[in-house]
PDB file of N, CA and C in Angstrom:
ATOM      1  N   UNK A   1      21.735  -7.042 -41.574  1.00  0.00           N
ATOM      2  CA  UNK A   1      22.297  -8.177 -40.891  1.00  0.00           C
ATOM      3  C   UNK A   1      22.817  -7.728 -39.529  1.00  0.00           C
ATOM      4  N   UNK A   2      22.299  -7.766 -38.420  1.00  0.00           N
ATOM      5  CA  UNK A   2      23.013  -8.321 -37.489  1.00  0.00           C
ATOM      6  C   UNK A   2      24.511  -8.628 -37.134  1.00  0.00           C
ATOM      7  N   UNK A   3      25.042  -7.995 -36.154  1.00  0.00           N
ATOM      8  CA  UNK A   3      26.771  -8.481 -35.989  1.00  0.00           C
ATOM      9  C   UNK A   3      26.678  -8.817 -34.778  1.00  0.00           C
ATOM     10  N   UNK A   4      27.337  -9.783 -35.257  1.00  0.00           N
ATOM     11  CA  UNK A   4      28.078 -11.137 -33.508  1.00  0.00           C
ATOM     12  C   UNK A   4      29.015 -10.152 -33.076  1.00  0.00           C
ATOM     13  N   UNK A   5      27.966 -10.255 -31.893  1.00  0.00           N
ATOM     14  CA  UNK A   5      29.391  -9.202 -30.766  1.00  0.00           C
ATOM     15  C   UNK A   5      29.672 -10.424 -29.515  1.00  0.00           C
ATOM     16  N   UNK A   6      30.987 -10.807 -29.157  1.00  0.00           N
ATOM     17  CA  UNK A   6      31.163 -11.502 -27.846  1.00  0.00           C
ATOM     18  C   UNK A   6      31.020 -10.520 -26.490  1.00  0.00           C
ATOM     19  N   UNK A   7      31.076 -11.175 -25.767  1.00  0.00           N
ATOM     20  CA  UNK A   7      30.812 -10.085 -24.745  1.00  0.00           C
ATOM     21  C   UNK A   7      31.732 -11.507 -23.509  1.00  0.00           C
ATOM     22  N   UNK A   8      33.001 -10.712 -23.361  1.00  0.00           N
ATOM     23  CA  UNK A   8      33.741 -11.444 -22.341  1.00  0.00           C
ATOM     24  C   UNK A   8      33.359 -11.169 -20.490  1.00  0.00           C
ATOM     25  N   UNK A   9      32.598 -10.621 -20.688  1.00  0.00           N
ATOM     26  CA  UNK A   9      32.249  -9.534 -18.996  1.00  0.00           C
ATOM     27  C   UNK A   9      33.307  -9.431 -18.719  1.00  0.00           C
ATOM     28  N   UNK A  10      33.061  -7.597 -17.575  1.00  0.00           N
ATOM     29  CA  UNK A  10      34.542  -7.391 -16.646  1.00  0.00           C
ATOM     30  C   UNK A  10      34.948  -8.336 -15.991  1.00  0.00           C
ATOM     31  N   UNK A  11      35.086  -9.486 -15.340  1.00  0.00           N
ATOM     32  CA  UNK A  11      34.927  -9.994 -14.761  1.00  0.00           C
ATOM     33  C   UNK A  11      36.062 -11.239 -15.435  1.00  0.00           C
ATOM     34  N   UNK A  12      36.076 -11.387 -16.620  1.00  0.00           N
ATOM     35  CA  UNK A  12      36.867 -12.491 -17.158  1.00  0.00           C
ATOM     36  C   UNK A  12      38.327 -12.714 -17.018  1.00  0.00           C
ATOM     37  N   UNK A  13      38.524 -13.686 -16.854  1.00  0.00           N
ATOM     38  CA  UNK A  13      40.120 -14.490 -15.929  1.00  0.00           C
ATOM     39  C   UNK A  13      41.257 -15.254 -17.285  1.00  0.00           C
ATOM     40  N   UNK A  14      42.179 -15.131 -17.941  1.00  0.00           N
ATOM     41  CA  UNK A  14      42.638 -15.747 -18.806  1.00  0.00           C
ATOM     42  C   UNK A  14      43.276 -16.899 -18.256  1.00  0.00           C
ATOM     43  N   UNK A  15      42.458 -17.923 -18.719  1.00  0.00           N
ATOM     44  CA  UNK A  15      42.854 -19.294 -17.588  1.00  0.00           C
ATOM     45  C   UNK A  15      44.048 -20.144 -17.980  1.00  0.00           C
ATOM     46  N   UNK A  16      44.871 -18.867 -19.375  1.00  0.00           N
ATOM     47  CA  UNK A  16      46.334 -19.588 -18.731  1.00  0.00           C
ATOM     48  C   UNK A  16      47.094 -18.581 -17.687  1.00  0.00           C
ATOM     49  N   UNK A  17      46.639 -17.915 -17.397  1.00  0.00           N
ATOM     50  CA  UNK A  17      47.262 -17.274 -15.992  1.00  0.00           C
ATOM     51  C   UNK A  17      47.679 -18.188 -14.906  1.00  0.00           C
ATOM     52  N   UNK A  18      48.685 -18.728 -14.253  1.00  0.00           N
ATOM     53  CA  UNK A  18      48.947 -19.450 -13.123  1.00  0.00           C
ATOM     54  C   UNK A  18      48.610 -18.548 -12.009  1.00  0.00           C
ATOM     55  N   UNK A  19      47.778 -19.464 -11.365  1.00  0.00           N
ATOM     56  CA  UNK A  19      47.713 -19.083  -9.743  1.00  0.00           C
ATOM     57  C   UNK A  19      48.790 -18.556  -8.866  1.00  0.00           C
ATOM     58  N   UNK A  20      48.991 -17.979  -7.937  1.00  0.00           N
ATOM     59  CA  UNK A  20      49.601 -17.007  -7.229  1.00  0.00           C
ATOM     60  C   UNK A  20      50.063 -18.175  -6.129  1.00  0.00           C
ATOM     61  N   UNK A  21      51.370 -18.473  -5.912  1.00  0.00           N
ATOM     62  CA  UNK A  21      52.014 -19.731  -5.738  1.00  0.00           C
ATOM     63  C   UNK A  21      52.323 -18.955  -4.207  1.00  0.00           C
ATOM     64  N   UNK A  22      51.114 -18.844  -3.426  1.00  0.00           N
ATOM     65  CA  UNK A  22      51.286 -18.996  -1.909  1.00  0.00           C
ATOM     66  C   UNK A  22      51.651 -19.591  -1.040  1.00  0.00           C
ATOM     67  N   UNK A  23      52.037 -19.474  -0.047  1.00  0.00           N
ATOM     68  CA  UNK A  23      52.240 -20.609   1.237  1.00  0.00           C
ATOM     69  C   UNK A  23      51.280 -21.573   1.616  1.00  0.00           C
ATOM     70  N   UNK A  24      50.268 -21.006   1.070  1.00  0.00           N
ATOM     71  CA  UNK A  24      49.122 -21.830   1.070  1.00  0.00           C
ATOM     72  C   UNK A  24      48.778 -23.111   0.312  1.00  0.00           C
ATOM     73  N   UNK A  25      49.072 -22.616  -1.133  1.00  0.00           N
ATOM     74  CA  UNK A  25      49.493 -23.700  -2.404  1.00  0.00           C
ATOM     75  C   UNK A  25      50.226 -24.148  -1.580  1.00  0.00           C
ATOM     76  N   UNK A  26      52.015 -24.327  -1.035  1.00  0.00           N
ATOM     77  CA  UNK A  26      52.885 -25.219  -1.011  1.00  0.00           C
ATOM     78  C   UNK A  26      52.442 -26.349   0.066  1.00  0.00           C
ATOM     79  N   UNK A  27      51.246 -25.363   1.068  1.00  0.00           N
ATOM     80  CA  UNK A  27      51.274 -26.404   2.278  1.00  0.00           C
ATOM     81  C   UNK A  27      50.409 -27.407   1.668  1.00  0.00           C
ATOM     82  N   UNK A  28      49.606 -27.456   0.644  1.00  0.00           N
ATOM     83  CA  UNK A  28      48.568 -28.346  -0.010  1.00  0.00           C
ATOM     84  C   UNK A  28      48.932 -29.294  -0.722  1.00  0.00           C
ATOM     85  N   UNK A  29      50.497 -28.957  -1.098  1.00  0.00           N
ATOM     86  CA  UNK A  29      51.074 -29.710  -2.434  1.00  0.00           C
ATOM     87  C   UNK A  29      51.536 -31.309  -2.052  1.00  0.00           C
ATOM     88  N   UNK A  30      51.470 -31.905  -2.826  1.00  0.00           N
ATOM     89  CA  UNK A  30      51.969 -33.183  -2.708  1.00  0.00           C
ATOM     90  C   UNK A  30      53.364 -33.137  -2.339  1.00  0.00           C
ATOM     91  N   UNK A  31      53.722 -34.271  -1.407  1.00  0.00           N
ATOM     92  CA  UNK A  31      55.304 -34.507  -0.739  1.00  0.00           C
ATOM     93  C   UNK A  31      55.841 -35.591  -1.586  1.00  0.00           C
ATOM     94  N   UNK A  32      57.316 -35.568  -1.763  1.00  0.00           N
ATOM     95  CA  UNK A  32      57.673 -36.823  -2.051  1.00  0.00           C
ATOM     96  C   UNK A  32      59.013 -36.317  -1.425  1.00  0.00           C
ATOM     97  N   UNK A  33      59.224 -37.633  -0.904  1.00  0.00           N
ATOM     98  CA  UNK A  33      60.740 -38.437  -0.777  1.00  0.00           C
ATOM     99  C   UNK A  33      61.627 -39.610  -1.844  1.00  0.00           C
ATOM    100  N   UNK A  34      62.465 -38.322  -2.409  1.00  0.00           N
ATOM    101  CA  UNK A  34      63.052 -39.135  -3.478  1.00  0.00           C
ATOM    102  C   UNK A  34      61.965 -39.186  -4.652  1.00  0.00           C
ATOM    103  N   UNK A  35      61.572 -40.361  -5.250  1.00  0.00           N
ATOM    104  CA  UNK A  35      60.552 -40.470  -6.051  1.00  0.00           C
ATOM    105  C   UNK A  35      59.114 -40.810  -5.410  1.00  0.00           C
ATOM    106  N   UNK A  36      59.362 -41.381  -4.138  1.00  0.00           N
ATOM    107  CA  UNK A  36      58.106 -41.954  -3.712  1.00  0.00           C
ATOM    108  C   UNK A  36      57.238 -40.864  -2.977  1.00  0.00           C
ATOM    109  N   UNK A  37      55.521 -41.073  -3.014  1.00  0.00           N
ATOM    110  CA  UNK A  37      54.503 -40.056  -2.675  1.00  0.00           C
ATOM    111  C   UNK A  37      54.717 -40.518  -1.413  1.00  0.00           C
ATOM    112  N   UNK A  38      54.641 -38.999  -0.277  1.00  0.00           N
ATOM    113  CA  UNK A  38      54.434 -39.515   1.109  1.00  0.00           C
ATOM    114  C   UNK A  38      52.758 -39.462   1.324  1.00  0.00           C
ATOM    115  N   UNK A  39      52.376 -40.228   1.900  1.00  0.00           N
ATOM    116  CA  UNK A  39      50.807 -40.377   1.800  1.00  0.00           C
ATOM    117  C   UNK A  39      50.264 -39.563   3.242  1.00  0.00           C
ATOM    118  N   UNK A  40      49.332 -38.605   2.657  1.00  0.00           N
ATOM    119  CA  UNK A  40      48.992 -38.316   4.545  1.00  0.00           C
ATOM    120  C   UNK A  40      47.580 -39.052   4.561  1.00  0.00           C
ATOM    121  N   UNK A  41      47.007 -38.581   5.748  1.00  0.00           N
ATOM    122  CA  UNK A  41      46.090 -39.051   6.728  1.00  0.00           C
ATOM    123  C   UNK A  41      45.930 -40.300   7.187  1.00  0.00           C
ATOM    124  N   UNK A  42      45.054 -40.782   7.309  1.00  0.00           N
ATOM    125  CA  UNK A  42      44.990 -42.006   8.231  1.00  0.00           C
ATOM    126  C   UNK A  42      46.092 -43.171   7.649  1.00  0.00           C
ATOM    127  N   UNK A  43      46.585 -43.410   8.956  1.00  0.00           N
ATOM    128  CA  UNK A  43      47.524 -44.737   8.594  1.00  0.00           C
ATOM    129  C   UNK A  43      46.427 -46.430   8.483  1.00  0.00           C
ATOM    130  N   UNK A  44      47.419 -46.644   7.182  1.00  0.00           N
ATOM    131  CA  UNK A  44      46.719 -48.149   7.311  1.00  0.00           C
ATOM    132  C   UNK A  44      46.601 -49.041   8.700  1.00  0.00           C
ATOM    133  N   UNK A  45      45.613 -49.644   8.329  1.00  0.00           N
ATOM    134  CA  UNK A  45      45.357 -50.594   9.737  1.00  0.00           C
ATOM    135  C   UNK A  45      46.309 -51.952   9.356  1.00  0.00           C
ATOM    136  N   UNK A  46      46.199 -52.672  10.581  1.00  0.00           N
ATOM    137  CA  UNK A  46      47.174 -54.307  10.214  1.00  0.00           C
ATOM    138  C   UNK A  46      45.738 -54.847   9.929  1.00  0.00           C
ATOM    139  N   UNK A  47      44.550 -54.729  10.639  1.00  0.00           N
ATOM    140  CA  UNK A  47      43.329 -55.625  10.644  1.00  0.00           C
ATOM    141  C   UNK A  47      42.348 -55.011   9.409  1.00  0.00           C
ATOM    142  N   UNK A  48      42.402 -54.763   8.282  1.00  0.00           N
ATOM    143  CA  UNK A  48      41.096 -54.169   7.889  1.00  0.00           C
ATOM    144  C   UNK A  48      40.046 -54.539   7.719  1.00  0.00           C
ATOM    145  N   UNK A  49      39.044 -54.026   7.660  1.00  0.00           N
ATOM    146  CA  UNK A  49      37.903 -54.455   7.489  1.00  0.00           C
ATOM    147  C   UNK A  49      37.550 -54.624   6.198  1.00  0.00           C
ATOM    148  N   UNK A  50      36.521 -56.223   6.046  1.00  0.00           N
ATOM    149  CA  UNK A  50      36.305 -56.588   4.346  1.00  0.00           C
ATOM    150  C   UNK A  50      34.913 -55.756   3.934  1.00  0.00           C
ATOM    151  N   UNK A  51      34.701 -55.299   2.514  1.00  0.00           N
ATOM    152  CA  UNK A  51      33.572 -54.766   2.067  1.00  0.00           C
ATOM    153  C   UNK A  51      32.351 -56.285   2.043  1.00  0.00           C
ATOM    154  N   UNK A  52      31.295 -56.064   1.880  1.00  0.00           N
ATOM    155  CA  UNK A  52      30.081 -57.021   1.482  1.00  0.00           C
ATOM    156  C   UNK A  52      28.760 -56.062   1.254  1.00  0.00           C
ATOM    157  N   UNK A  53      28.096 -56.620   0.394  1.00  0.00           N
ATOM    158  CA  UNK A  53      26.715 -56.234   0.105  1.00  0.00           C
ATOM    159  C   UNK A  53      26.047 -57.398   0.963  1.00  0.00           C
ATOM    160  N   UNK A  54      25.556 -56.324   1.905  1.00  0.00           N
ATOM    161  CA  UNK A  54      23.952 -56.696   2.594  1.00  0.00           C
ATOM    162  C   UNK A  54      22.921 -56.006   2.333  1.00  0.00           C
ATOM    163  N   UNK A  55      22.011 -57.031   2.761  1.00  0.00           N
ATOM    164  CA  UNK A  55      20.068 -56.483   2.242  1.00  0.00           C
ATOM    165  C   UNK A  55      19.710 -56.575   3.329  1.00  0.00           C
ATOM    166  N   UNK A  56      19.285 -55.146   4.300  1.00  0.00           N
ATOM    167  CA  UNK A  56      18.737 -54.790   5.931  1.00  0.00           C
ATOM    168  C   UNK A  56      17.425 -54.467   5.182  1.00  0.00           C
ATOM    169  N   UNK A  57      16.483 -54.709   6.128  1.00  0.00           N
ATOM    170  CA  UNK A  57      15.174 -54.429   5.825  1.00  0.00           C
ATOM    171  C   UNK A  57      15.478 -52.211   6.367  1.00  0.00           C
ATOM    172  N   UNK A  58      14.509 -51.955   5.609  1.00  0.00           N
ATOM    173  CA  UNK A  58      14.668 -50.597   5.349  1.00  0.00           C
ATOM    174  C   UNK A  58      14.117 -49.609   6.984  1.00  0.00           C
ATOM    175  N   UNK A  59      13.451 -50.629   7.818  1.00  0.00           N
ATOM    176  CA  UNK A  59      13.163 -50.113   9.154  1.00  0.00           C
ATOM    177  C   UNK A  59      14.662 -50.022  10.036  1.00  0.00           C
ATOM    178  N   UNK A  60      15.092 -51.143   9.782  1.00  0.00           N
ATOM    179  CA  UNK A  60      16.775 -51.336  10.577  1.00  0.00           C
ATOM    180  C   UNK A  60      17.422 -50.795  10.125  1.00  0.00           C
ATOM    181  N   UNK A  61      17.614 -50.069   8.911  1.00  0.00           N
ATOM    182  CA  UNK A  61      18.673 -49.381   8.588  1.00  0.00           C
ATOM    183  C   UNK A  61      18.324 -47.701   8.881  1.00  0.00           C
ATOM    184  N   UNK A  62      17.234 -47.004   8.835  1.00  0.00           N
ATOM    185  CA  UNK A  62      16.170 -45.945   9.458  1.00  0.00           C
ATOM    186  C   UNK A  62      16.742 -46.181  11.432  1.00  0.00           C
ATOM    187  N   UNK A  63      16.484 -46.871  12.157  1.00  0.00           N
ATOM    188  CA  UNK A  63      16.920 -47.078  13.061  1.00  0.00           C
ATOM    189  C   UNK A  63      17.846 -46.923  13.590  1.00  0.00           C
ATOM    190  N   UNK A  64      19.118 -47.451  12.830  1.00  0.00           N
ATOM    191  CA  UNK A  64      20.341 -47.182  13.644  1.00  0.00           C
ATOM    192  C   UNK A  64      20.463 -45.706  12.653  1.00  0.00           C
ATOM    193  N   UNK A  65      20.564 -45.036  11.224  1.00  0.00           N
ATOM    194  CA  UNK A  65      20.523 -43.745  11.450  1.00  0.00           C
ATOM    195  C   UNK A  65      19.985 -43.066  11.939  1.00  0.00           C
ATOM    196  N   UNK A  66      19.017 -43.111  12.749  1.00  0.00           N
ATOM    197  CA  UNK A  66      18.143 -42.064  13.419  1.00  0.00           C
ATOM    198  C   UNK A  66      18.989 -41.991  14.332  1.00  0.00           C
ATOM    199  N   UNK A  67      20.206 -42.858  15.132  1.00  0.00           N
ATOM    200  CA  UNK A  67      21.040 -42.718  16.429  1.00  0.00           C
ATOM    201  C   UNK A  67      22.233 -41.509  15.616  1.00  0.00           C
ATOM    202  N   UNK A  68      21.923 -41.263  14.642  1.00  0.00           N
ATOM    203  CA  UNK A  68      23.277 -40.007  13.941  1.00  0.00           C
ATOM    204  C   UNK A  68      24.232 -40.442  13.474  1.00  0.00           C
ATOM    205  N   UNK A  69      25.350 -39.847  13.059  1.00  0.00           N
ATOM    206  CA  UNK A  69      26.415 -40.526  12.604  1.00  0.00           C
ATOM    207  C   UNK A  69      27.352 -41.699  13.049  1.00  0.00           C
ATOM    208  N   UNK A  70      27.512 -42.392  12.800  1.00  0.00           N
ATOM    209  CA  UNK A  70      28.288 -43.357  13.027  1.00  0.00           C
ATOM    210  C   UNK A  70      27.462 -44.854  12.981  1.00  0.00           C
ATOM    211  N   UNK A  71      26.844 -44.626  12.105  1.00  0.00           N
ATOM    212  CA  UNK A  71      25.727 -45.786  12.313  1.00  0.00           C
ATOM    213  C   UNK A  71      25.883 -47.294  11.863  1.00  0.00           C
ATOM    214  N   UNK A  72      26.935 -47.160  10.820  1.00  0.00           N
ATOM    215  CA  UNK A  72      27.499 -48.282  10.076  1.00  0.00           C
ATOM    216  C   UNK A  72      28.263 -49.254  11.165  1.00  0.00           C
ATOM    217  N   UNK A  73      28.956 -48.327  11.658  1.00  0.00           N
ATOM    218  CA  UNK A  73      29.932 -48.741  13.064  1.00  0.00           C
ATOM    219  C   UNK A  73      29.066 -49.438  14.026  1.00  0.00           C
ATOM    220  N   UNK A  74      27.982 -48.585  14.591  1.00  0.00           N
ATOM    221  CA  UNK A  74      27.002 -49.274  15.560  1.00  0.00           C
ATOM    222  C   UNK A  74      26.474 -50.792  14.953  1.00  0.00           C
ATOM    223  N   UNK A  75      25.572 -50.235  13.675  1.00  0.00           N
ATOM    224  CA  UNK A  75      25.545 -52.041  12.984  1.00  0.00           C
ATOM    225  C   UNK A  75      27.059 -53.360  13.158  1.00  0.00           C
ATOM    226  N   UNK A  76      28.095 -52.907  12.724  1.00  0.00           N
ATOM    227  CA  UNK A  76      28.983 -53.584  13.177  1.00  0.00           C
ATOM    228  C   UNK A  76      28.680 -54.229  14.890  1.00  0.00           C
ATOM    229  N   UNK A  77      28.792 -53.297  15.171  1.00  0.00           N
ATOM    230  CA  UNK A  77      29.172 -53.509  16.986  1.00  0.00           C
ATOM    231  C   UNK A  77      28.018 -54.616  17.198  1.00  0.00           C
ATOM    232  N   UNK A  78      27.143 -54.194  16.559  1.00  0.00           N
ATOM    233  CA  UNK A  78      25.741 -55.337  16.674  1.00  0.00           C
ATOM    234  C   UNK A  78      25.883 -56.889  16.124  1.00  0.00           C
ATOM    235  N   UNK A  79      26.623 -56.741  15.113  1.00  0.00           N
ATOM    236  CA  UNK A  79      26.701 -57.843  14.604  1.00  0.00           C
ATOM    237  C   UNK A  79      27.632 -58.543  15.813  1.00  0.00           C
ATOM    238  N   UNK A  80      28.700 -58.183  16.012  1.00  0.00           N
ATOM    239  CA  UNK A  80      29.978 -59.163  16.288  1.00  0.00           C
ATOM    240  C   UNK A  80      29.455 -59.467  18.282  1.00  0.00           C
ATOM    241  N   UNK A  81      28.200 -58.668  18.636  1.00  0.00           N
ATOM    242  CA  UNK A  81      27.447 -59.036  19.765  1.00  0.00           C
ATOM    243  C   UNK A  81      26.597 -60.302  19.518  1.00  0.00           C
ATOM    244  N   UNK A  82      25.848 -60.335  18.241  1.00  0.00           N
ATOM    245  CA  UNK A  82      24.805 -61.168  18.089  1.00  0.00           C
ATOM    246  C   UNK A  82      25.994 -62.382  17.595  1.00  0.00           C
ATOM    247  N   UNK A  83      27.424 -62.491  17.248  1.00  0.00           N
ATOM    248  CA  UNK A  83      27.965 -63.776  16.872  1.00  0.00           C
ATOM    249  C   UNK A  83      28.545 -64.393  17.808  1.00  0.00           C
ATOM    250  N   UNK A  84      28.755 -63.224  19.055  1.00  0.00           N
ATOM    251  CA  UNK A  84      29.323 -63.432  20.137  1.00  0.00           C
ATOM    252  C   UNK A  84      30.971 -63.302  20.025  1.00  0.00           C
ATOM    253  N   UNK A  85      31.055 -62.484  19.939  1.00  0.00           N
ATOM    254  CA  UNK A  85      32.980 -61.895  19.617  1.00  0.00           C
ATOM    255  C   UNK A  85      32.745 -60.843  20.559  1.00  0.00           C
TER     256      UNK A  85
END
């Protein structure tokens, strides 16, 4: 018969070990004031913009990505030209 050998490789980490609580960790960590989360990055807008499903024929949508990133934006800009805003 055969014996089950495990084989942990050198290499193996005991993953209840806690991470090494750097300056790095703290700058990553979540903020709060008091109880409440301070939220970073972009601040909300007053105006937002609403979601919708549209159906672009698959040449117009090829088109404005071929101009690179920001292409969703450019479609916008197109629209509110063609409604006249």
């Amino acid at each position: 018969m055969t014996k089950n050998v495990k084989n942990s490789g050198e290499n193996w980490i005991d993953p209840d070990d806690a991470p090494p609580l750097t300056q790095q960790w703290f700058d990553g960590a979540d903020v709060y004031r008091g109880t409440t989360l301070v939220r970073r990055g972009r601040p909300k807008q007053e105006k937002t913009k609403q979601h919708v499903s549209l159906r672009l024929d698959p040449e117009v949508i090829e088109s404005f990505k071929a101009a690179g990133p920001g292409w969703q934006v450019r479609i916008n800009e197109a629209l509110r030209k063609a409604a006249g805003l």
